[in-house]
PDB file of N, CA and C in Angstrom:
ATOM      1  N   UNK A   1     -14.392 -17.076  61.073  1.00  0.00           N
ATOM      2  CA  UNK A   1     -13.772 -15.939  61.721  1.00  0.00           C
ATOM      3  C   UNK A   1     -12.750 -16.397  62.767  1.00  0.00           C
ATOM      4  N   UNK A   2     -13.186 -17.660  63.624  1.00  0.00           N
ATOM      5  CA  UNK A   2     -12.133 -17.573  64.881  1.00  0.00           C
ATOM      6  C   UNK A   2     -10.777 -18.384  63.805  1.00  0.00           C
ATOM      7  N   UNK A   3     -11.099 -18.920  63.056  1.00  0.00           N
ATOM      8  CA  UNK A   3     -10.231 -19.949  62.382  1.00  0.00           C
ATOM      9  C   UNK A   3      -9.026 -18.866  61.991  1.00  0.00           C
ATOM     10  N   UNK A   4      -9.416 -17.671  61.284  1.00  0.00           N
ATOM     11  CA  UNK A   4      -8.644 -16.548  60.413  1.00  0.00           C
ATOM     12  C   UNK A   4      -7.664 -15.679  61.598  1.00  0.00           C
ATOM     13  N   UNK A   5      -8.667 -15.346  63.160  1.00  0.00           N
ATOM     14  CA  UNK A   5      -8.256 -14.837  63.907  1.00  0.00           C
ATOM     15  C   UNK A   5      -6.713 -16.134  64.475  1.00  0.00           C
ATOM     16  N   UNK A   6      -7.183 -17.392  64.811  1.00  0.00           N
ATOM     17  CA  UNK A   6      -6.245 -17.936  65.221  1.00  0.00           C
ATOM     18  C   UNK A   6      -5.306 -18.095  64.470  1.00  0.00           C
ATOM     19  N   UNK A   7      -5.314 -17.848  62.704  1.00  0.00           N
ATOM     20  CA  UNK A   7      -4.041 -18.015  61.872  1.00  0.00           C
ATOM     21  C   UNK A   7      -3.064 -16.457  62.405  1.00  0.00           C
ATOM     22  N   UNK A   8      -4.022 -15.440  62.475  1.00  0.00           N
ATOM     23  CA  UNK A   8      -3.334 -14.245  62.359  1.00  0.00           C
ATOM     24  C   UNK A   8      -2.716 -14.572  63.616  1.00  0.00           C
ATOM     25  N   UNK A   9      -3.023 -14.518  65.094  1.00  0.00           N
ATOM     26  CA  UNK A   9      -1.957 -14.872  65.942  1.00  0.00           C
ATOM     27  C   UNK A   9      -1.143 -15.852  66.279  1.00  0.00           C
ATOM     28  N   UNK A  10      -1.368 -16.918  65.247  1.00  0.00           N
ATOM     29  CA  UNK A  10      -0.281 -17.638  64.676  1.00  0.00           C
ATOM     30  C   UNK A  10       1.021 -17.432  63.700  1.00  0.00           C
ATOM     31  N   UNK A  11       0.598 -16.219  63.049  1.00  0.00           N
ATOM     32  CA  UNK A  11       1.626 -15.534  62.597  1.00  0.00           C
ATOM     33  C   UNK A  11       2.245 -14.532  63.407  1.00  0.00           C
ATOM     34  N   UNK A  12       1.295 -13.704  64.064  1.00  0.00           N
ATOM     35  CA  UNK A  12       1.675 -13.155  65.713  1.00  0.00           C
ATOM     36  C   UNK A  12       3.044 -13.816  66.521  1.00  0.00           C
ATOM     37  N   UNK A  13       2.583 -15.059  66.548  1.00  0.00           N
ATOM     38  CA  UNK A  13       3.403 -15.691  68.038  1.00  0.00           C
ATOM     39  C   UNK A  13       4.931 -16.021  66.763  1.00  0.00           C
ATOM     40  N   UNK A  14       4.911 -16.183  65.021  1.00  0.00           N
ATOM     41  CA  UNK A  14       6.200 -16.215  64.393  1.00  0.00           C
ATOM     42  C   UNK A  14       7.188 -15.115  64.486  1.00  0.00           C
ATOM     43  N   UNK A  15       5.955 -13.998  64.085  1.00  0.00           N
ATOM     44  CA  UNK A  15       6.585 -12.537  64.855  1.00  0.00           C
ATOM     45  C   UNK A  15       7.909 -12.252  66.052  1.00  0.00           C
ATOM     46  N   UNK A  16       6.890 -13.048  67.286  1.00  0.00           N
ATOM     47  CA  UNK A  16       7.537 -13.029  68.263  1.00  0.00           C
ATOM     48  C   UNK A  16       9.046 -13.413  68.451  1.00  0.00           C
ATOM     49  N   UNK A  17       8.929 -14.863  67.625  1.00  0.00           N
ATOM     50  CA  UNK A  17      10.093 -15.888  67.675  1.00  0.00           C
ATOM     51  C   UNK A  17      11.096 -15.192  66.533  1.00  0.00           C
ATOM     52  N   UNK A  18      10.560 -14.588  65.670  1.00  0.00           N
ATOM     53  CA  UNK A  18      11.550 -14.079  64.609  1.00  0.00           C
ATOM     54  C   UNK A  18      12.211 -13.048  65.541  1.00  0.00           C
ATOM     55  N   UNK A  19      11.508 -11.712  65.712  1.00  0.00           N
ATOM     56  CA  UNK A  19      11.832 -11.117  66.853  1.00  0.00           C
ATOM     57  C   UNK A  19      13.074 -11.438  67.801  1.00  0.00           C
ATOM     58  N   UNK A  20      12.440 -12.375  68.815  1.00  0.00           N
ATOM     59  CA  UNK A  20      13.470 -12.558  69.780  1.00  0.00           C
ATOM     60  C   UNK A  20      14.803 -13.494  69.116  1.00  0.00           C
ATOM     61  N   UNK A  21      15.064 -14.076  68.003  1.00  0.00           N
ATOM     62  CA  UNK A  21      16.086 -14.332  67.343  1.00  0.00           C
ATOM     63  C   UNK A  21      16.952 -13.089  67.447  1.00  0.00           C
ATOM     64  N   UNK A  22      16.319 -12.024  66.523  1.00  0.00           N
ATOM     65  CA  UNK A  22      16.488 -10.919  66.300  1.00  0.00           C
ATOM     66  C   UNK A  22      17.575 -10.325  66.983  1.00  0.00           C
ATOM     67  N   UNK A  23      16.843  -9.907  69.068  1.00  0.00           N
ATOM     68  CA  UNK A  23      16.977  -9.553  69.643  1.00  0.00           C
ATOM     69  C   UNK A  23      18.250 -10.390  70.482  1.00  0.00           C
ATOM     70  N   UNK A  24      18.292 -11.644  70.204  1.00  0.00           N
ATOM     71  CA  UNK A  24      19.597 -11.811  70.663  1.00  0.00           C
ATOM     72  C   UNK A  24      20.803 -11.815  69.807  1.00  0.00           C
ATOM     73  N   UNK A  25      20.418 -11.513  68.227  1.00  0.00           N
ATOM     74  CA  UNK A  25      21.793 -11.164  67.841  1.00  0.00           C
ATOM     75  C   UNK A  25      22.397 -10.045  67.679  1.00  0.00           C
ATOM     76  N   UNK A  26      21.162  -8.917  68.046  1.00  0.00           N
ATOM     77  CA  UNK A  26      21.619  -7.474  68.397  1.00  0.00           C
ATOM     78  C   UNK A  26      22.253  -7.262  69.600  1.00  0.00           C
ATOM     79  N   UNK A  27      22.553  -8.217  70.556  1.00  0.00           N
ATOM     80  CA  UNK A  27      22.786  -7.957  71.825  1.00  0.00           C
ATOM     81  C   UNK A  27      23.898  -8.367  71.898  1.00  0.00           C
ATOM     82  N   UNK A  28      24.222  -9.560  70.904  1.00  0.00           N
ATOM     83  CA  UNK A  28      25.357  -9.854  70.744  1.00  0.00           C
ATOM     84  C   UNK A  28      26.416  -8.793  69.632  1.00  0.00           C
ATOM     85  N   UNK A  29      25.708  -8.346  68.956  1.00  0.00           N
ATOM     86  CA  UNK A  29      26.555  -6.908  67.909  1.00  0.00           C
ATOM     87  C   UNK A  29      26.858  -5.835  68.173  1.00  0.00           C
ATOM     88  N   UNK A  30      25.888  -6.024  70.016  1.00  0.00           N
ATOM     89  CA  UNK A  30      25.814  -4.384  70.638  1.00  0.00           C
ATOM     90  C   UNK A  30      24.844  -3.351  69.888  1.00  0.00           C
ATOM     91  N   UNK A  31      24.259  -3.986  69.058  1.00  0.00           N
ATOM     92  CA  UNK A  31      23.479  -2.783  68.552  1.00  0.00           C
ATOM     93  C   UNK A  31      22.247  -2.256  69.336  1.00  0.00           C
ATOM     94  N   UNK A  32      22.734  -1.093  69.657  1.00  0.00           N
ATOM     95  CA  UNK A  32      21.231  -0.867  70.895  1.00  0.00           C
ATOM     96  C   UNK A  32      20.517  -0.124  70.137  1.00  0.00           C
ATOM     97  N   UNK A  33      20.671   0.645  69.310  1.00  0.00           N
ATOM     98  CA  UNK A  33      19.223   1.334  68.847  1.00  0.00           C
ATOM     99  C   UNK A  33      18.147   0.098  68.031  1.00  0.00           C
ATOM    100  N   UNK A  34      18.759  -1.008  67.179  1.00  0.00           N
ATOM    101  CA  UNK A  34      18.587  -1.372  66.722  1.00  0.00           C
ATOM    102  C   UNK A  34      17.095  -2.506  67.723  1.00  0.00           C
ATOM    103  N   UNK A  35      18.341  -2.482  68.973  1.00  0.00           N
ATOM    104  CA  UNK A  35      17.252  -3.445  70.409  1.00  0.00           C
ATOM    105  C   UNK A  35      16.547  -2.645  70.630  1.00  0.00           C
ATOM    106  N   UNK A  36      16.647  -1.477  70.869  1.00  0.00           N
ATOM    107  CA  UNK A  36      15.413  -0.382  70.859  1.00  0.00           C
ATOM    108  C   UNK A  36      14.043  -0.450  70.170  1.00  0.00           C
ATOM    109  N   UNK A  37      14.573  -0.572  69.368  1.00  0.00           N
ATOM    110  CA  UNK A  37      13.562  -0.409  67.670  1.00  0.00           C
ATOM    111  C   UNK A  37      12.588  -2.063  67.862  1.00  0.00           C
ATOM    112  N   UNK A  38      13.652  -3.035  67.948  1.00  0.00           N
ATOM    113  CA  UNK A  38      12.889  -4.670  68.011  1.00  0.00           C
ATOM    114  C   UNK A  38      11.797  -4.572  69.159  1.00  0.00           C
ATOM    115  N   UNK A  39      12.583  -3.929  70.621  1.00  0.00           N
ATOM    116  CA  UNK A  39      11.689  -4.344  71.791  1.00  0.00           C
ATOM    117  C   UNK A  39      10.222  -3.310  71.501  1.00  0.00           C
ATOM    118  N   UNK A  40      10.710  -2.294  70.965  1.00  0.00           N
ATOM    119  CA  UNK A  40       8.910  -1.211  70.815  1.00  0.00           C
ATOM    120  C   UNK A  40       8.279  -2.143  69.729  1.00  0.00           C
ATOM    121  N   UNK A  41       8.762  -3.025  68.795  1.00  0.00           N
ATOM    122  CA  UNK A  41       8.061  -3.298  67.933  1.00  0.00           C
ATOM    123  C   UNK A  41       7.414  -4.869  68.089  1.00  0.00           C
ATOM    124  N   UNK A  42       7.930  -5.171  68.701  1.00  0.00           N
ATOM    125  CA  UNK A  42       7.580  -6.123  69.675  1.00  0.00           C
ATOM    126  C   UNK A  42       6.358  -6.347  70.576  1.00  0.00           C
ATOM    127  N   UNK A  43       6.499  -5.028  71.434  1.00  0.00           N
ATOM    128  CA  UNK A  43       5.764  -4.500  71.828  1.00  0.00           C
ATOM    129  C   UNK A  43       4.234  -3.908  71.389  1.00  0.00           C
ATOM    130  N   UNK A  44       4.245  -3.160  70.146  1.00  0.00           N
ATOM    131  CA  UNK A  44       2.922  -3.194  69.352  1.00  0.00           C
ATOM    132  C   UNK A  44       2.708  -4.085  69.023  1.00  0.00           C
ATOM    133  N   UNK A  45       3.527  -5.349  68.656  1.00  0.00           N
ATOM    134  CA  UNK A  45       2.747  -6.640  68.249  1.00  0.00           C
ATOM    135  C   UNK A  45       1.969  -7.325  69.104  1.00  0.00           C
ATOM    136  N   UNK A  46       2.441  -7.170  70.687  1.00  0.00           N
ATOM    137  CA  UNK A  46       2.041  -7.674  71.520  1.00  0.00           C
ATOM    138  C   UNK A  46       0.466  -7.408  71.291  1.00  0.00           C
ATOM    139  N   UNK A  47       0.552  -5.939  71.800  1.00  0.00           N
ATOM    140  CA  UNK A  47      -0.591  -5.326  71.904  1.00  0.00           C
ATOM    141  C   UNK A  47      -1.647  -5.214  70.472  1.00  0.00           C
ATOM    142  N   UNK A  48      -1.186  -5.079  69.599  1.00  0.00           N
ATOM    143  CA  UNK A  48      -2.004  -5.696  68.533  1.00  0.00           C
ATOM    144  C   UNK A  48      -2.775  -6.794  67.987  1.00  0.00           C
ATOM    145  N   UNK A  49      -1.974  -7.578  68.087  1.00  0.00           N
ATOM    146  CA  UNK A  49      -2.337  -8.931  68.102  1.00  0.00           C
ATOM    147  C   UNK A  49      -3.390  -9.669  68.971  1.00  0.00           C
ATOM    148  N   UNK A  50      -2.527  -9.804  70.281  1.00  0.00           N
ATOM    149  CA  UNK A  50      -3.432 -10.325  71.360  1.00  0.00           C
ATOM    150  C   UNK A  50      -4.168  -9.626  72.540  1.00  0.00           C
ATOM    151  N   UNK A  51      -4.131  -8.510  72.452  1.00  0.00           N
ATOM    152  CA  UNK A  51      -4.747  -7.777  72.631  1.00  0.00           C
ATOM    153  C   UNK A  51      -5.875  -7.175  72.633  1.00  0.00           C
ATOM    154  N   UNK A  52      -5.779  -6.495  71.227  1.00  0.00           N
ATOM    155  CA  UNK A  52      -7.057  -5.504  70.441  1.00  0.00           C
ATOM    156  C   UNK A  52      -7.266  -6.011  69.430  1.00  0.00           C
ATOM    157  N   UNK A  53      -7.092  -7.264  68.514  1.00  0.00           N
ATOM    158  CA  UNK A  53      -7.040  -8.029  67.370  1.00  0.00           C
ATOM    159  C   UNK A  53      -9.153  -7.608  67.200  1.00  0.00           C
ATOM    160  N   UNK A  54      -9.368  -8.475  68.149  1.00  0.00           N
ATOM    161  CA  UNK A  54     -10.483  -8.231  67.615  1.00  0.00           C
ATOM    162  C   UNK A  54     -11.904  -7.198  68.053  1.00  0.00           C
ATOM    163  N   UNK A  55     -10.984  -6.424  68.654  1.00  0.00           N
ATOM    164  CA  UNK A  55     -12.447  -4.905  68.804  1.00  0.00           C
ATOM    165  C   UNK A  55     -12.172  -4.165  67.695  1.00  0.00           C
ATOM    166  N   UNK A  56     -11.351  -4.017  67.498  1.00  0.00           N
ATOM    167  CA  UNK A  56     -10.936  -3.046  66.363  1.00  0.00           C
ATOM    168  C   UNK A  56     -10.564  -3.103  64.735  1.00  0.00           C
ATOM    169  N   UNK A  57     -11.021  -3.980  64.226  1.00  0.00           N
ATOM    170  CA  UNK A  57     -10.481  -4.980  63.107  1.00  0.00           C
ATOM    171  C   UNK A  57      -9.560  -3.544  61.691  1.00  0.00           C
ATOM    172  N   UNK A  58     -10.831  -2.450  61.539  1.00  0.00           N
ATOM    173  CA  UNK A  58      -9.724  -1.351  60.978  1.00  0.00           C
ATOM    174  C   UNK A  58      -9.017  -0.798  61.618  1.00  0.00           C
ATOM    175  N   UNK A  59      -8.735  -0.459  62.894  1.00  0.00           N
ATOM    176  CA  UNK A  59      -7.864  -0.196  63.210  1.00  0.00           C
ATOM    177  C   UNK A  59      -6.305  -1.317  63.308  1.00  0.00           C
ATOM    178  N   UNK A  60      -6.477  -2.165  63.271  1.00  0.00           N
ATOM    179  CA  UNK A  60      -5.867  -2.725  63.798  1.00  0.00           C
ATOM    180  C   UNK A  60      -5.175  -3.335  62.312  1.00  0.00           C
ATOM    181  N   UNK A  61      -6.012  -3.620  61.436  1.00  0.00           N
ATOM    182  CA  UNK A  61      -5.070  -3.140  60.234  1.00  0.00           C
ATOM    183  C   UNK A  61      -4.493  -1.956  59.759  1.00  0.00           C
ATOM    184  N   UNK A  62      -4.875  -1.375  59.862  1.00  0.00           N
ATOM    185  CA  UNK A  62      -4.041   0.637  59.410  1.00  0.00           C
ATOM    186  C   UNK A  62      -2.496   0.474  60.555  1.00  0.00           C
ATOM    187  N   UNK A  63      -2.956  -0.095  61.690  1.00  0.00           N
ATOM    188  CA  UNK A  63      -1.630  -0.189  62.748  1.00  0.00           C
ATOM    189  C   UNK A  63      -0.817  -0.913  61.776  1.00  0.00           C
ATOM    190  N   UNK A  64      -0.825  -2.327  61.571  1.00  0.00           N
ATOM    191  CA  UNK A  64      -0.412  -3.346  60.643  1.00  0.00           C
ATOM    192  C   UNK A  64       0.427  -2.823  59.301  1.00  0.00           C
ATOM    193  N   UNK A  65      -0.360  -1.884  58.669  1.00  0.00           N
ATOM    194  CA  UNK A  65       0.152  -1.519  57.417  1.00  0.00           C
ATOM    195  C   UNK A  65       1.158  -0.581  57.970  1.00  0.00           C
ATOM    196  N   UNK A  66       1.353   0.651  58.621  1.00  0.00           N
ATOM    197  CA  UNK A  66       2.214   0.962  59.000  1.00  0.00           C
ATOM    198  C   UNK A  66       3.334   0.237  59.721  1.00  0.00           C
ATOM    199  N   UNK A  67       3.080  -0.398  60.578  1.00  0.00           N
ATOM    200  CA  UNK A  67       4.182  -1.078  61.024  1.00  0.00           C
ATOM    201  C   UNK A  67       5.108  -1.906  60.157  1.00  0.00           C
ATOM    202  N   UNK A  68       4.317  -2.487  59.114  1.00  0.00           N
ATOM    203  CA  UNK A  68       5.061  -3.273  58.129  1.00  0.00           C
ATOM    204  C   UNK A  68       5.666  -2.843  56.929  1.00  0.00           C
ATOM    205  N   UNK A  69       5.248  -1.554  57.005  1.00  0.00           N
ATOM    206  CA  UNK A  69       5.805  -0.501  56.087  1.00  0.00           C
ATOM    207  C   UNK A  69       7.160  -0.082  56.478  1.00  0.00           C
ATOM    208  N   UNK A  70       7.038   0.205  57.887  1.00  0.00           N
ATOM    209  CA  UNK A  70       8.304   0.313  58.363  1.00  0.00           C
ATOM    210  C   UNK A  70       9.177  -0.496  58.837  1.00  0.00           C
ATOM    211  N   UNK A  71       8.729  -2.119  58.783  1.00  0.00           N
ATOM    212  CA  UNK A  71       9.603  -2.969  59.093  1.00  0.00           C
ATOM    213  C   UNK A  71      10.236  -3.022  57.312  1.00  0.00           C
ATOM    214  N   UNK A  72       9.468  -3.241  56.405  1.00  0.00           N
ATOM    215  CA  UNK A  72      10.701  -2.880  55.441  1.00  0.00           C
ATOM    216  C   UNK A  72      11.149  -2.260  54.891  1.00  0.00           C
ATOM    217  N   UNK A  73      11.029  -0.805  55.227  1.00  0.00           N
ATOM    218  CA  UNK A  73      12.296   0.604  55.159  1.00  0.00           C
ATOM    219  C   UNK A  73      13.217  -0.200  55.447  1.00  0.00           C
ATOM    220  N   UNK A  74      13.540  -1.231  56.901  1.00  0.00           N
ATOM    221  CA  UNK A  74      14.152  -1.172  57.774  1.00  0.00           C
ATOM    222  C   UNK A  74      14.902  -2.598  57.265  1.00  0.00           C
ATOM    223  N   UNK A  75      13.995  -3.698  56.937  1.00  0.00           N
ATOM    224  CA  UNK A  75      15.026  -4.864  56.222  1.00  0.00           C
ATOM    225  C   UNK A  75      15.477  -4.495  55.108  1.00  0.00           C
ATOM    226  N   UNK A  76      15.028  -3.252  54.301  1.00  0.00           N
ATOM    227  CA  UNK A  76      15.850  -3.079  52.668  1.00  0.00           C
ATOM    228  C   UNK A  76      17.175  -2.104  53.484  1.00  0.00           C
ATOM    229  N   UNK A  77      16.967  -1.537  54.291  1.00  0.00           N
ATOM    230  CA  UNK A  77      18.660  -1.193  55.170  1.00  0.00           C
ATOM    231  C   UNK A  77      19.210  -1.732  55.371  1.00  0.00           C
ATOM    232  N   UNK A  78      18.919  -3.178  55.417  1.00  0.00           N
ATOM    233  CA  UNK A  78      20.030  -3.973  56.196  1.00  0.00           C
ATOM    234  C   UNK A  78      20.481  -5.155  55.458  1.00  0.00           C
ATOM    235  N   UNK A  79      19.508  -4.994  54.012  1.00  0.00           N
ATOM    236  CA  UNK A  79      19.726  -5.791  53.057  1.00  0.00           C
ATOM    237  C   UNK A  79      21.312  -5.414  52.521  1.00  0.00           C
ATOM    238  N   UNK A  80      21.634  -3.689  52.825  1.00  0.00           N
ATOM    239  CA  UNK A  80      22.758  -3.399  52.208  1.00  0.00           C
ATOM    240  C   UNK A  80      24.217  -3.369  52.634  1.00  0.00           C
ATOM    241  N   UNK A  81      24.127  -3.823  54.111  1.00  0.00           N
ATOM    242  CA  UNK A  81      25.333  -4.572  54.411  1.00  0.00           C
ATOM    243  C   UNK A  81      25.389  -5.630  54.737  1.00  0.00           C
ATOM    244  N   UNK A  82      26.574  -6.006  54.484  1.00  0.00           N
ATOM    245  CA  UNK A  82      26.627  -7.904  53.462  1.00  0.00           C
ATOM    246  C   UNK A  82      26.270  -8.074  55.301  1.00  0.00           C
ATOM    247  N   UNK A  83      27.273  -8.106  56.126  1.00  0.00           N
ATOM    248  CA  UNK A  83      27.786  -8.765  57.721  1.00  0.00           C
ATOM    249  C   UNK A  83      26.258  -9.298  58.169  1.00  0.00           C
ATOM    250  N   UNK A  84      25.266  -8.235  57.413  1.00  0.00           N
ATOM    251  CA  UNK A  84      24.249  -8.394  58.636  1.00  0.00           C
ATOM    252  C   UNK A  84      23.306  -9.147  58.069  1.00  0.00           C
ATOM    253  N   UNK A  85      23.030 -10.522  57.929  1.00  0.00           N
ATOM    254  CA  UNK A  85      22.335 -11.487  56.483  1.00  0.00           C
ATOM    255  C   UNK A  85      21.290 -11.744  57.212  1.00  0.00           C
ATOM    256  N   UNK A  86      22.189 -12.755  59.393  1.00  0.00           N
ATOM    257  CA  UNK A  86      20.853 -13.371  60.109  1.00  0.00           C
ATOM    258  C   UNK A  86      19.447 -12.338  60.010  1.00  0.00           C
ATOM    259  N   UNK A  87      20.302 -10.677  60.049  1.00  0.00           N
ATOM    260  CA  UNK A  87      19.218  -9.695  60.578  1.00  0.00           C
ATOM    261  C   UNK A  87      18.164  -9.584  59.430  1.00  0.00           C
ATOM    262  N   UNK A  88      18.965  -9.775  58.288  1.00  0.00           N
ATOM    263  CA  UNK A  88      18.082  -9.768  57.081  1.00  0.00           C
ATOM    264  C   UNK A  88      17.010 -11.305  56.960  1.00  0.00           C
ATOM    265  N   UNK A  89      17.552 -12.463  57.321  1.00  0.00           N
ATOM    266  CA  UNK A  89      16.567 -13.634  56.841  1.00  0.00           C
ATOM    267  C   UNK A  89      15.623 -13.275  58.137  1.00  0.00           C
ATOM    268  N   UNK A  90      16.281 -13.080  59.506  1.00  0.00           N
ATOM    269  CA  UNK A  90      14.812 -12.905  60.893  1.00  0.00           C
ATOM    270  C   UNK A  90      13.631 -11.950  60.366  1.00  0.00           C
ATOM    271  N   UNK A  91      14.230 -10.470  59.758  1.00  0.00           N
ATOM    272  CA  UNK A  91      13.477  -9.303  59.572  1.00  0.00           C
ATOM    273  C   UNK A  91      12.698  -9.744  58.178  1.00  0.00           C
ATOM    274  N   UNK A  92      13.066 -10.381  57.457  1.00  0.00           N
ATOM    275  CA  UNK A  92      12.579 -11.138  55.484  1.00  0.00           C
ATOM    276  C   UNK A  92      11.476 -12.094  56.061  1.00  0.00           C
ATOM    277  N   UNK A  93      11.192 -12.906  57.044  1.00  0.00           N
ATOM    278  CA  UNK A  93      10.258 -14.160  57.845  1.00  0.00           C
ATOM    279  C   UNK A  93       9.252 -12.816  58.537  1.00  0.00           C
ATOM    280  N   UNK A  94       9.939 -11.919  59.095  1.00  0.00           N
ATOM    281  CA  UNK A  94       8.900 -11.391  60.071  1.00  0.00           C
ATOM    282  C   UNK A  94       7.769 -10.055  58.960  1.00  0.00           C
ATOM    283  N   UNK A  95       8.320  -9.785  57.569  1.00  0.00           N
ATOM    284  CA  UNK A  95       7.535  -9.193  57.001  1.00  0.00           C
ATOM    285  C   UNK A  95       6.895 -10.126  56.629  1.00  0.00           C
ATOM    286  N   UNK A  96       7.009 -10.970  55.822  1.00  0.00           N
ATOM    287  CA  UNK A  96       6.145 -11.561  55.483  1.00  0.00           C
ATOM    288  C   UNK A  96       5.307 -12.377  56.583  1.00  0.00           C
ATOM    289  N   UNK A  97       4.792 -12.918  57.578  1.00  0.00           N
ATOM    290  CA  UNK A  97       4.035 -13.094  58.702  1.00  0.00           C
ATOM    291  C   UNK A  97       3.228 -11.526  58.635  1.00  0.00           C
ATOM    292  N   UNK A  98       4.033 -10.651  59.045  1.00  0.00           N
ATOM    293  CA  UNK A  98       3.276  -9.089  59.057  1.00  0.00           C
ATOM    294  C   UNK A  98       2.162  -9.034  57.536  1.00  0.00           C
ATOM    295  N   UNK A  99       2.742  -9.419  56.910  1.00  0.00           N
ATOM    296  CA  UNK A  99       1.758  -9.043  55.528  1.00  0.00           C
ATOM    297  C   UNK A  99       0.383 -10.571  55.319  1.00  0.00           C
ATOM    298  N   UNK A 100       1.152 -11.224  55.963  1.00  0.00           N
ATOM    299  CA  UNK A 100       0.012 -12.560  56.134  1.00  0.00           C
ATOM    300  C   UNK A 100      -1.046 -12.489  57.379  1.00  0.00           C
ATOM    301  N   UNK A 101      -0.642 -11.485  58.466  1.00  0.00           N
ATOM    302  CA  UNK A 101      -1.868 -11.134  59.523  1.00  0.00           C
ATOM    303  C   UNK A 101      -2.592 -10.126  58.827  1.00  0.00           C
ATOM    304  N   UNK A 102      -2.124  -8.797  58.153  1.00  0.00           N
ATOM    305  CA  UNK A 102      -2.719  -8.029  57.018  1.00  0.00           C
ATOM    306  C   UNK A 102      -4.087  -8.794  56.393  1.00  0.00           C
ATOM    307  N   UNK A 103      -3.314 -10.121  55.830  1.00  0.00           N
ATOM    308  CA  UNK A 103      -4.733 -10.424  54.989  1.00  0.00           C
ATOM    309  C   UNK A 103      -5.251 -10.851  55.169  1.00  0.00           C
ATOM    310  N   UNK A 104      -5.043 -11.772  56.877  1.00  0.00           N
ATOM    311  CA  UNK A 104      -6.224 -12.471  57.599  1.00  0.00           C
ATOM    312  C   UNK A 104      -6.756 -11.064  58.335  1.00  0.00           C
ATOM    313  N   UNK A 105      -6.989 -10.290  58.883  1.00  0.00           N
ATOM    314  CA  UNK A 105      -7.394  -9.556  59.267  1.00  0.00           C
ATOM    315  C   UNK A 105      -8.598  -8.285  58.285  1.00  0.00           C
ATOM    316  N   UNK A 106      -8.044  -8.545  56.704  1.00  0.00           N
ATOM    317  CA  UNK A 106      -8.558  -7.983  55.764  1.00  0.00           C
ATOM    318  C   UNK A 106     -10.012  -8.846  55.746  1.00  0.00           C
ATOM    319  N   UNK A 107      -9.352 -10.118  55.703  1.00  0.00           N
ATOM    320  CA  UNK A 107     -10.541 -11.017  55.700  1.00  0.00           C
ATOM    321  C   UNK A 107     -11.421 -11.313  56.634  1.00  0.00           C
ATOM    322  N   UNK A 108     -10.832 -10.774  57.868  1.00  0.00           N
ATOM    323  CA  UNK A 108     -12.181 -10.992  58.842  1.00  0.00           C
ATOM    324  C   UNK A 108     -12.772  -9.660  58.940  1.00  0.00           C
ATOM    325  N   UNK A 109     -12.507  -8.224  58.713  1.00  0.00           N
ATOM    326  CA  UNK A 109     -13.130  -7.434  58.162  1.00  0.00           C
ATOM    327  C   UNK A 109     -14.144  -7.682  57.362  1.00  0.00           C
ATOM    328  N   UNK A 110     -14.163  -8.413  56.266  1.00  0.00           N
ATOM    329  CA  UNK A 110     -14.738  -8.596  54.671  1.00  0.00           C
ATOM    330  C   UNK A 110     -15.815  -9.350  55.243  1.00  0.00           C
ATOM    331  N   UNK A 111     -15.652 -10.487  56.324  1.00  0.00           N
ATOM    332  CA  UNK A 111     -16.873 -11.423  56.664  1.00  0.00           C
ATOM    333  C   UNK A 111     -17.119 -10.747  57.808  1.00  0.00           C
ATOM    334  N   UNK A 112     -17.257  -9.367  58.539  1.00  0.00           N
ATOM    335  CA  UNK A 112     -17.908  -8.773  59.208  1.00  0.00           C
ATOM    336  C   UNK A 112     -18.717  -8.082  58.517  1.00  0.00           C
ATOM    337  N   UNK A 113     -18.364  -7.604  57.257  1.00  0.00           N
ATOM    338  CA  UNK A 113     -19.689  -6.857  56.547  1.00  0.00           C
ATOM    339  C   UNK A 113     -20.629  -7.632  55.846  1.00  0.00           C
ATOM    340  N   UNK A 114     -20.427  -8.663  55.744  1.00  0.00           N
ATOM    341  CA  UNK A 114     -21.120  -9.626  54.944  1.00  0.00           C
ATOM    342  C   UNK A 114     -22.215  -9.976  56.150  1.00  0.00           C
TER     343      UNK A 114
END
C-alpha cells in the first residue's frame, strides 16, 4: 500500500512539474483563462494528492476521473491548433500521470478490501 501510495504522488509531484511548465508558457502567450484553468487545477491536485490521498481512497478517485476527463476535453482542444504543440506534449505527460494515479489508487482500494 505505502509503495502504490508513494508511486501515485510520484506521479502527483510530475503533475506539478508538467503543470508549472505549462504555466509559464501561458504567461508567456498571455493566455489568462487558460492560467486560470492550470492554477485551479493545480490546485485540486494539490489537495488531492497530498492531502486527502489517503482518507478517502473512492473519493478521491471519482475526483481523479473527473478531473482527467476534463483535462482531455481540454488537450484534444489544443491538439487542434498547430502553434500550441509545448501545451499539447505538457497537457499529453500530465494525462497520462492523471490516469497512472487512477490506477494506483484503484489498486490501493482493491487491497483495502482484501
Amino acid at each position: 500500500m505505502r509503495s502504490r501510495l508513494f508511486r501515485a504522488q510520484a506521479a502527483g509531484i510530475g503533475c506539478f512539474v508538467c503543470g508549472g511548465i505549462a504555466l509559464v508558457v501561458q504567461i508567456a502567450y498571455r493566455d489568462t483563462l487558460g492560467l486560470l484553468g492550470n492554477v485551479l487545477g493545480a490546485g485540486f491536485f494539490y489537495v488531492l494528492v497530498f492531502r486527502n490521498l489517503t482518507r478517502d481512497l473512492a473519493m478521491a478517485r471519482t475526483v481523479m476521473i473527473v478531473l482527467t476527463a476534463v483535462l482531455g476535453m481540454f488537450w484534444l482542444s489544443v491538439l487542434t491548433v498547430p502553434r500550441l504543440w509545448l501545451f499539447a506534449v505538457t497537457d499529453g505527460i500530465n494525462l497520462l500521470l492523471a490516469l497512472w494515479i487512477i490506477y494506483e489508487v484503484s489498486a490501493m482500494i482493491e487491497e483495502r478490501k482484501l
